[in-house]
Protein backbone atom coordinates (compact mmCIF):
# COMPACT_ATOMS: atom_id res chain seq x y z
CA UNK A 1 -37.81 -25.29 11.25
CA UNK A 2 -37.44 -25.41 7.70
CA UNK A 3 -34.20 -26.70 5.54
CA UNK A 4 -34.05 -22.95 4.41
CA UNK A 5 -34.36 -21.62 8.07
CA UNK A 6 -31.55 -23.67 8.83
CA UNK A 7 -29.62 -22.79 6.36
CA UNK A 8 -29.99 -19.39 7.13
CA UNK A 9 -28.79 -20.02 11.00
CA UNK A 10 -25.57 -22.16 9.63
CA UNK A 11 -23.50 -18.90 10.19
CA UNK A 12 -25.05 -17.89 13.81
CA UNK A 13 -24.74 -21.72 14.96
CA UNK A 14 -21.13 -22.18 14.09
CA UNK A 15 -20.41 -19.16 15.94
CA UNK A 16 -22.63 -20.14 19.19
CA UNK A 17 -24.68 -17.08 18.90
CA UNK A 18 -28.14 -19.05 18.72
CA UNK A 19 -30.44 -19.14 21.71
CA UNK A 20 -31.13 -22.47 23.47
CA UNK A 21 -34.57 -23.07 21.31
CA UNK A 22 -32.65 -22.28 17.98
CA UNK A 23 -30.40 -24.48 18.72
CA UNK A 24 -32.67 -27.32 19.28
CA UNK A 25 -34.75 -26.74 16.44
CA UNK A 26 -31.20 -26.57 14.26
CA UNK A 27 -30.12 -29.86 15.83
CA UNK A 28 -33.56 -31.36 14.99
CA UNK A 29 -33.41 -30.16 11.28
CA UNK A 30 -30.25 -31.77 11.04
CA UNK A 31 -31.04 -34.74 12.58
CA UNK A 32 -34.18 -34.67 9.80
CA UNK A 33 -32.70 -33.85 6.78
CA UNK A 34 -29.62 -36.16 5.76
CA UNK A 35 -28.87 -33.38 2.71
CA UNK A 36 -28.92 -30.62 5.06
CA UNK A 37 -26.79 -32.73 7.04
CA UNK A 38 -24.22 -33.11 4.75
CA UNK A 39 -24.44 -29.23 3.55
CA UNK A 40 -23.74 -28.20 7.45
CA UNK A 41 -20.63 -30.56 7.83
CA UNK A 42 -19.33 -28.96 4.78
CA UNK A 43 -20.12 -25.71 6.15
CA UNK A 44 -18.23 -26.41 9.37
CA UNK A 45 -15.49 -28.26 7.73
CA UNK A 46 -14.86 -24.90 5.12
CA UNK A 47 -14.77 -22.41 8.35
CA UNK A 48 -12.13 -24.91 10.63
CA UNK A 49 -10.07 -24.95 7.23
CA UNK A 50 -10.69 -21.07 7.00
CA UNK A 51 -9.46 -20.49 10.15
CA UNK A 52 -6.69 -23.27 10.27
CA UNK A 53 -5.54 -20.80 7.77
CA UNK A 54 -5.12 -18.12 9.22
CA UNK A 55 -3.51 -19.55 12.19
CA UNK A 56 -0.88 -20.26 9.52
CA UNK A 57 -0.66 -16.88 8.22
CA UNK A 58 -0.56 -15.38 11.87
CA UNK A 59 2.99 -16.69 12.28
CA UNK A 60 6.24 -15.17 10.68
CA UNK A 61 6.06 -14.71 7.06
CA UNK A 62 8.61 -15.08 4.43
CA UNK A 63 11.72 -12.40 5.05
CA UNK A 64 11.57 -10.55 1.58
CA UNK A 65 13.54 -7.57 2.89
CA UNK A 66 16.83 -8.76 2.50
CA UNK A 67 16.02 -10.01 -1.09
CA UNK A 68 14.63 -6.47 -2.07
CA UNK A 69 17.31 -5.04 -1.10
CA UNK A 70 19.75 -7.04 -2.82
CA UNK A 71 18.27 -6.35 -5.50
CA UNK A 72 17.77 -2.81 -5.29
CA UNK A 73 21.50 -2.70 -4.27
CA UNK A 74 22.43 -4.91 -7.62
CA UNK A 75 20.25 -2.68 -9.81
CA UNK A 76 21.89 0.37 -8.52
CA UNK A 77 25.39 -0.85 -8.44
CA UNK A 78 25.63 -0.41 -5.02
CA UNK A 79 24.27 3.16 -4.35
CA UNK A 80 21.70 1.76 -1.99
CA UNK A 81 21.36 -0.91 0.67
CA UNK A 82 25.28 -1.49 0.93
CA UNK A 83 26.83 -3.33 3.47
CA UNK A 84 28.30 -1.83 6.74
CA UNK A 85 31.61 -1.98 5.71
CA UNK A 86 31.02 0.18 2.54
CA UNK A 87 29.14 2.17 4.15
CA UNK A 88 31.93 3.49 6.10
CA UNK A 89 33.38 7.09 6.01
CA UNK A 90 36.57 5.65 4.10
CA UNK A 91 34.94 5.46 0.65
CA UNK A 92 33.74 8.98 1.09
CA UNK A 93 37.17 9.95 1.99
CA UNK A 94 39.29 8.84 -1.03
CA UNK A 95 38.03 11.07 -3.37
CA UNK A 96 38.58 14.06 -1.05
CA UNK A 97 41.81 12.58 -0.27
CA UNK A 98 43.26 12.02 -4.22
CA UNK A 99 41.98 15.64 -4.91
CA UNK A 100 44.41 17.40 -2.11
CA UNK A 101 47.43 15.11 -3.43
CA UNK A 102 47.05 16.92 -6.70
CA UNK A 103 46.25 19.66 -5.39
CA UNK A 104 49.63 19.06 -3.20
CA UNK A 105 51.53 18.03 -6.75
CA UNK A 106 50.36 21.01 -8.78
CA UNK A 107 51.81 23.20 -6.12
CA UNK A 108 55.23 21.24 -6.18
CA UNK A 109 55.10 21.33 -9.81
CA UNK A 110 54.65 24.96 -9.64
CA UNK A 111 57.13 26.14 -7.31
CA UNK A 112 60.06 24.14 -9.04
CA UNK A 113 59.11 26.17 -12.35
CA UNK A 114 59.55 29.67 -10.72
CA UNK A 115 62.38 31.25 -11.32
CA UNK A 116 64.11 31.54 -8.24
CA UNK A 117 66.74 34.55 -7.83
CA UNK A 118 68.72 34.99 -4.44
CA UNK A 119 70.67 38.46 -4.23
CA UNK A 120 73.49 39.17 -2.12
CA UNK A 121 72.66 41.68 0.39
CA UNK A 122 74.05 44.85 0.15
CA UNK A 123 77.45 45.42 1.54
CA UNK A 124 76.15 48.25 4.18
CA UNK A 125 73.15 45.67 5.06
CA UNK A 126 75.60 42.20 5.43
CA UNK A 127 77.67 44.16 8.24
CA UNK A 128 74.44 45.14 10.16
CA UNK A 129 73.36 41.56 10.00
CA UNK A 130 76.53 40.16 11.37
CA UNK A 131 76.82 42.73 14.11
CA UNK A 132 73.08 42.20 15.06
CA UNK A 133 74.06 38.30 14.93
CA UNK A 134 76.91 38.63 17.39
CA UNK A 135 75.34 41.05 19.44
């Protein structure tokens, strides 16, 4: 086996998918070549880094969420992502509420500005009243 051939098989060997004569005429051509040697070893020693690697990256990245959505709730002054507690029915409310105490005063204010006229009831009508009264 040439140094090329080998070279060629670095791939299929590290992976173990090389029949049992490949593999001996691999293990010769390293055992032949010191430079091809060498080249293997840093072949195998790039892939266990490579997938060292991604072992790493398997596991639980970096929580971003909560960052983005501070900042999406800082950008918006607090339209979006607010806390529970803001996000509670109360906040909502107080508008609705301030509106129907005006609402409320403008009424009071309105009635006390009427002009309000009482007039005795006719002197035929106050006897009926007393007499339905006592009756």
């Amino acid at each position: 086996m040439t140094s090329d051939d080998a070279r060629d098989l670095f791939s299929a060997f590290y992976d173990g998918e090389v029949g049992d004569d490949e593999r001996a005429a691999f293990e010769a051509a390293l055992a032949g070549d010191d430079e091809l040697r060498g080249e293997w070893e840093g072949f195998r020693e790039l892939l266990n880094e490579t997938h060292a690697l991604d072992e790493d990256l398997a596991g639980d990245g970096p929580d971003l969420l909560a960052g983005v959505q501070n900042k999406l709730r800082t950008r918006s002054r607090g339209r979006f992502y607010k806390d529970r507690f803001s996000q509670s029915s109360a906040g909502g409310l107080l508008p609705i509420l301030m509106a129907a105490v005006m609402l409320l005063v403008i009424v009071v204010a309105w009635l006390m500005l009427q002009r309000v006229t009482i007039e005795p009831p006719a002197s035929g009508e106050l006897g009926a009243l007393i007499q339905t009264a006592n009756g």
